[in-house]
C-alpha atoms as a PDB file:
ATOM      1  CA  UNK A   1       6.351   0.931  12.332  1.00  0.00           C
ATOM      2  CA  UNK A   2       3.114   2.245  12.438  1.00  0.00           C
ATOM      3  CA  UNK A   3       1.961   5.363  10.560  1.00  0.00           C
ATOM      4  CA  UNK A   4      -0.439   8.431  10.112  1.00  0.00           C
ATOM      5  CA  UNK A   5      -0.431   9.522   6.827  1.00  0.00           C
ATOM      6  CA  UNK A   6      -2.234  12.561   7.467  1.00  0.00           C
ATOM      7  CA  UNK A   7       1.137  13.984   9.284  1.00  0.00           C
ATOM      8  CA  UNK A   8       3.168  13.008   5.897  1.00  0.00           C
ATOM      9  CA  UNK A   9       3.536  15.167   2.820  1.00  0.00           C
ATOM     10  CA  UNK A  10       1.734  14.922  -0.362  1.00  0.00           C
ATOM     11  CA  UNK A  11       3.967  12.231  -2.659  1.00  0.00           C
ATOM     12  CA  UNK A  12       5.993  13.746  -5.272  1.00  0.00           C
ATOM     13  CA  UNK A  13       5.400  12.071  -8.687  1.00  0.00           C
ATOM     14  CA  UNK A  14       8.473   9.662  -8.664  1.00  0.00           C
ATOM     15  CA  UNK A  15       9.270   6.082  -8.315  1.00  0.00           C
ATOM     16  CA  UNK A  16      10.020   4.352  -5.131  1.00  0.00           C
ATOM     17  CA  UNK A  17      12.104   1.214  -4.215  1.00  0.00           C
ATOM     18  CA  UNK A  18      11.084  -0.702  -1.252  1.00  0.00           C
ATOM     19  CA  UNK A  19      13.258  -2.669   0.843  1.00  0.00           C
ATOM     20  CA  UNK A  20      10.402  -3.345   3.241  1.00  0.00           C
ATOM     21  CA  UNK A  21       6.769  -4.858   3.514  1.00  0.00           C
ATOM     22  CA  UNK A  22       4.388  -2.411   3.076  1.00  0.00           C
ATOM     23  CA  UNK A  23       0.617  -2.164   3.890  1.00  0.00           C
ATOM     24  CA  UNK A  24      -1.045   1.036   3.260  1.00  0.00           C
ATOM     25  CA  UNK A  25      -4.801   2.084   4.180  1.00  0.00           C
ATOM     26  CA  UNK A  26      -5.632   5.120   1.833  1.00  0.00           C
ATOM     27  CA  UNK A  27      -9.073   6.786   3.519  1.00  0.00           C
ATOM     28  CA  UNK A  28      -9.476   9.153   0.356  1.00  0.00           C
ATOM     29  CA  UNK A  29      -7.753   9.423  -3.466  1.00  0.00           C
ATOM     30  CA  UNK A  30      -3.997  10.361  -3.225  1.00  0.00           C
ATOM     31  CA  UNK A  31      -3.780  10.252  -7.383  1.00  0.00           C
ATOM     32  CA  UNK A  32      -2.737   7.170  -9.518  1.00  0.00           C
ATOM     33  CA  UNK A  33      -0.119   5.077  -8.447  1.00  0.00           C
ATOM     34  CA  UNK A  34       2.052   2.622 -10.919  1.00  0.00           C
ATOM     35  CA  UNK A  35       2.467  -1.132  -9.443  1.00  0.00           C
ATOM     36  CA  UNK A  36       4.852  -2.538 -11.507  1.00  0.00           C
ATOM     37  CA  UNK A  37       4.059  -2.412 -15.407  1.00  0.00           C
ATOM     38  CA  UNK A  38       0.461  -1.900 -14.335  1.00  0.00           C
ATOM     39  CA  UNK A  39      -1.783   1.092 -13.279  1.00  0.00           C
ATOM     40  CA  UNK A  40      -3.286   0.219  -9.434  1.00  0.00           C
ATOM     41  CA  UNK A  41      -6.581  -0.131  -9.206  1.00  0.00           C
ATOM     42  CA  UNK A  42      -6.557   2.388  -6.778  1.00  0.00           C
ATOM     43  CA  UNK A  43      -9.509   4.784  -4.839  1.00  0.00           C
ATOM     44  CA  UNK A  44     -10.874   5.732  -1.142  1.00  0.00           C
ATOM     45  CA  UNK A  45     -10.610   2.651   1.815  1.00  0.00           C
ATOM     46  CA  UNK A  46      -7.906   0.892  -0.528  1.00  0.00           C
ATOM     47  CA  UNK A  47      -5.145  -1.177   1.185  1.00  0.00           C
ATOM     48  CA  UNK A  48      -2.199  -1.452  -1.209  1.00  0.00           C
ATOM     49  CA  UNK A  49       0.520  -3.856  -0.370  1.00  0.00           C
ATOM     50  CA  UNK A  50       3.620  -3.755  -1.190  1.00  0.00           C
ATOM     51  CA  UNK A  51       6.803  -6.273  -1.078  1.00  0.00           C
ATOM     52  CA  UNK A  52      10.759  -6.018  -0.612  1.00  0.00           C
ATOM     53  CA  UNK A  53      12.105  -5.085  -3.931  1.00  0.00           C
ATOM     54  CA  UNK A  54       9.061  -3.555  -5.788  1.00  0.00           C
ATOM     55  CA  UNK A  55       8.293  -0.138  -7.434  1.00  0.00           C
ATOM     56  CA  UNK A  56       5.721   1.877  -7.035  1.00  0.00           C
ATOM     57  CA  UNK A  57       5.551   5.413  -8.696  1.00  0.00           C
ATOM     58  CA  UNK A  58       3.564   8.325  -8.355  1.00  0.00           C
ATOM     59  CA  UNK A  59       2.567   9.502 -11.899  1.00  0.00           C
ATOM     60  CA  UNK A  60       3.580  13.149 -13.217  1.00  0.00           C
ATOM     61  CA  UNK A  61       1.385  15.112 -14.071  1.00  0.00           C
ATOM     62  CA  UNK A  62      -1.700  13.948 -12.335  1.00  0.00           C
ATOM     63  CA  UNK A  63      -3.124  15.728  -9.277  1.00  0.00           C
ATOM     64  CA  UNK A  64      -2.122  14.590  -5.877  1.00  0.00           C
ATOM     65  CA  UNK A  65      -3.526  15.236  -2.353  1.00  0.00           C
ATOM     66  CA  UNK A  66      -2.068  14.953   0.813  1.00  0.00           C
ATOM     67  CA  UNK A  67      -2.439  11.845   1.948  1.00  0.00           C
ATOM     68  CA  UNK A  68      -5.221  10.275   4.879  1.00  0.00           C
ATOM     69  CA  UNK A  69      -4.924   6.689   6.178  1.00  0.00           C
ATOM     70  CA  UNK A  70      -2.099   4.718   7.939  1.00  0.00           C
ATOM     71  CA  UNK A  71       0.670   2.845   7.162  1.00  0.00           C
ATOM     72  CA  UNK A  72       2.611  -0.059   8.489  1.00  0.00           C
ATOM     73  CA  UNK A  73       5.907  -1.201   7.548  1.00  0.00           C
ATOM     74  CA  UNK A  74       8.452  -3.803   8.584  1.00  0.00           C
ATOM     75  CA  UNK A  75      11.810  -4.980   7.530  1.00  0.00           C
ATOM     76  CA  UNK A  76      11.972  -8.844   6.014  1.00  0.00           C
ATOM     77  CA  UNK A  77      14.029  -9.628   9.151  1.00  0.00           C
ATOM     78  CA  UNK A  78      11.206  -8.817  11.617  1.00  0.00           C
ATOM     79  CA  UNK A  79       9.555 -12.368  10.427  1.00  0.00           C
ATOM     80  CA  UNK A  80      12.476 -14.021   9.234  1.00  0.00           C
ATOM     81  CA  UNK A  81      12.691 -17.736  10.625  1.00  0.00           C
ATOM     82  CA  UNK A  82       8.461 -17.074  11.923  1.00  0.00           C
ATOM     83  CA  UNK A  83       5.436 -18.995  10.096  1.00  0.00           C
ATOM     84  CA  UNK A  84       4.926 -15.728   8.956  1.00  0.00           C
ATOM     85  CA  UNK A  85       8.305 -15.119   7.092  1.00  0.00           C
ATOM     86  CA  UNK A  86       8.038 -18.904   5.563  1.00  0.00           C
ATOM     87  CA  UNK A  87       4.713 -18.372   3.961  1.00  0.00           C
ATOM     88  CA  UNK A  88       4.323 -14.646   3.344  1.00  0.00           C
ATOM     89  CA  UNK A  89       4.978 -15.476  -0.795  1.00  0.00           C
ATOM     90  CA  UNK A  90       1.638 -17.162  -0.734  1.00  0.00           C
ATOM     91  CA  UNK A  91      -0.281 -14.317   0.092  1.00  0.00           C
ATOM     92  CA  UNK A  92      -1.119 -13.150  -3.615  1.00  0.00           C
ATOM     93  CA  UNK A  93      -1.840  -9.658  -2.816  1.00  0.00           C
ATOM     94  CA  UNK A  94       1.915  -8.733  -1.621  1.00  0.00           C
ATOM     95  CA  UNK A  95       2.882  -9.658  -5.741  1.00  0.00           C
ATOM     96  CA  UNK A  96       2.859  -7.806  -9.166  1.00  0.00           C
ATOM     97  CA  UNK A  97       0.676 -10.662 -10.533  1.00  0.00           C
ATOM     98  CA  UNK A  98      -2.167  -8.803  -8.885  1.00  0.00           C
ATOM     99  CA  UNK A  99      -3.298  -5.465 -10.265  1.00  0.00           C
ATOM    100  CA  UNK A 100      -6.517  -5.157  -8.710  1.00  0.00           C
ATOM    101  CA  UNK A 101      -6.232  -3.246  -4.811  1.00  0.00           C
ATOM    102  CA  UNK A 102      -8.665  -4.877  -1.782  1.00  0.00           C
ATOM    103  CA  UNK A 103     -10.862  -2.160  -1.196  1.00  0.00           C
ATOM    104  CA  UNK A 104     -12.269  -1.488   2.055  1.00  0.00           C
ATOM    105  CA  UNK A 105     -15.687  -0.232   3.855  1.00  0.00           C
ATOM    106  CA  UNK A 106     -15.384   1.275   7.314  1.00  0.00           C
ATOM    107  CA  UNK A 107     -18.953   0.742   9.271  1.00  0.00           C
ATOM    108  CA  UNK A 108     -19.617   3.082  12.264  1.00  0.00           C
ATOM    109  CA  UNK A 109     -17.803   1.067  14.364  1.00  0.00           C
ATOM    110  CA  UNK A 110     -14.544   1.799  13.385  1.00  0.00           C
ATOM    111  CA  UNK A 111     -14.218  -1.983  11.714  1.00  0.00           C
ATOM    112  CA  UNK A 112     -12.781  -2.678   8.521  1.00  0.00           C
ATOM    113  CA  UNK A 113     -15.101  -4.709   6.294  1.00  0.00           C
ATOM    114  CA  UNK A 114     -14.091  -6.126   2.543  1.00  0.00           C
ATOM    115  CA  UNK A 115     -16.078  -5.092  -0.388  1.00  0.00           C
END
């Protein structure tokens, strides 16, 4: 499922479970997020990922805005049995190990570039 996350309403400061695979694209600051034990590295054109099973919480007391940027989700079972689903745990940036976001530059031509 594919999302724009300038329809969706501002994130209450809470904690969330996930049962799917997450991949968010933030375009601007949405506050600071909790990964785990650690604070996310977290600012405009980051992509956050986020794993079956893990937390992520939206700190009280700390400004949010509504959020900009798209989301995509899918359940475990979507890749279950694929290359994908048999070597998705190597990709380091899916587990709580990593505290540090990929951040991301968008160039005029609509293409996403790594910093």
């Amino acid at each position: 499922m594919l999302l724009d996350l300038s329809k969706a309403e501002a994130m209450s400061a809470k904690a969330f479970n996930f049962g799917l695979y997450a991949v968010y694209l933030k375009e601007l600051n949405c506050g600071e997020l909790k990964y785990g034990r650690n604070h996310y590295d977290y600012q405009e054109g980051t992509l956050v990922f986020i794993a079956p099973g893990q937390v992520m919480a939206v700190q009280p007391g700390v400004k949010t805005y509504e959020p900009k940027g798209w989301e995509l989700l899918f359940h475990p079972e979507l890749i279950k049995g694929t290359s994908l689903g048999r070597h998705i745990h190597e990709y380091s940036f899916f587990s709580y190990d990593v505290n540090e976001a990929f951040h991301a530059a968008f160039q005029t031509t609509g293409r996403l570039h790594a910093q």
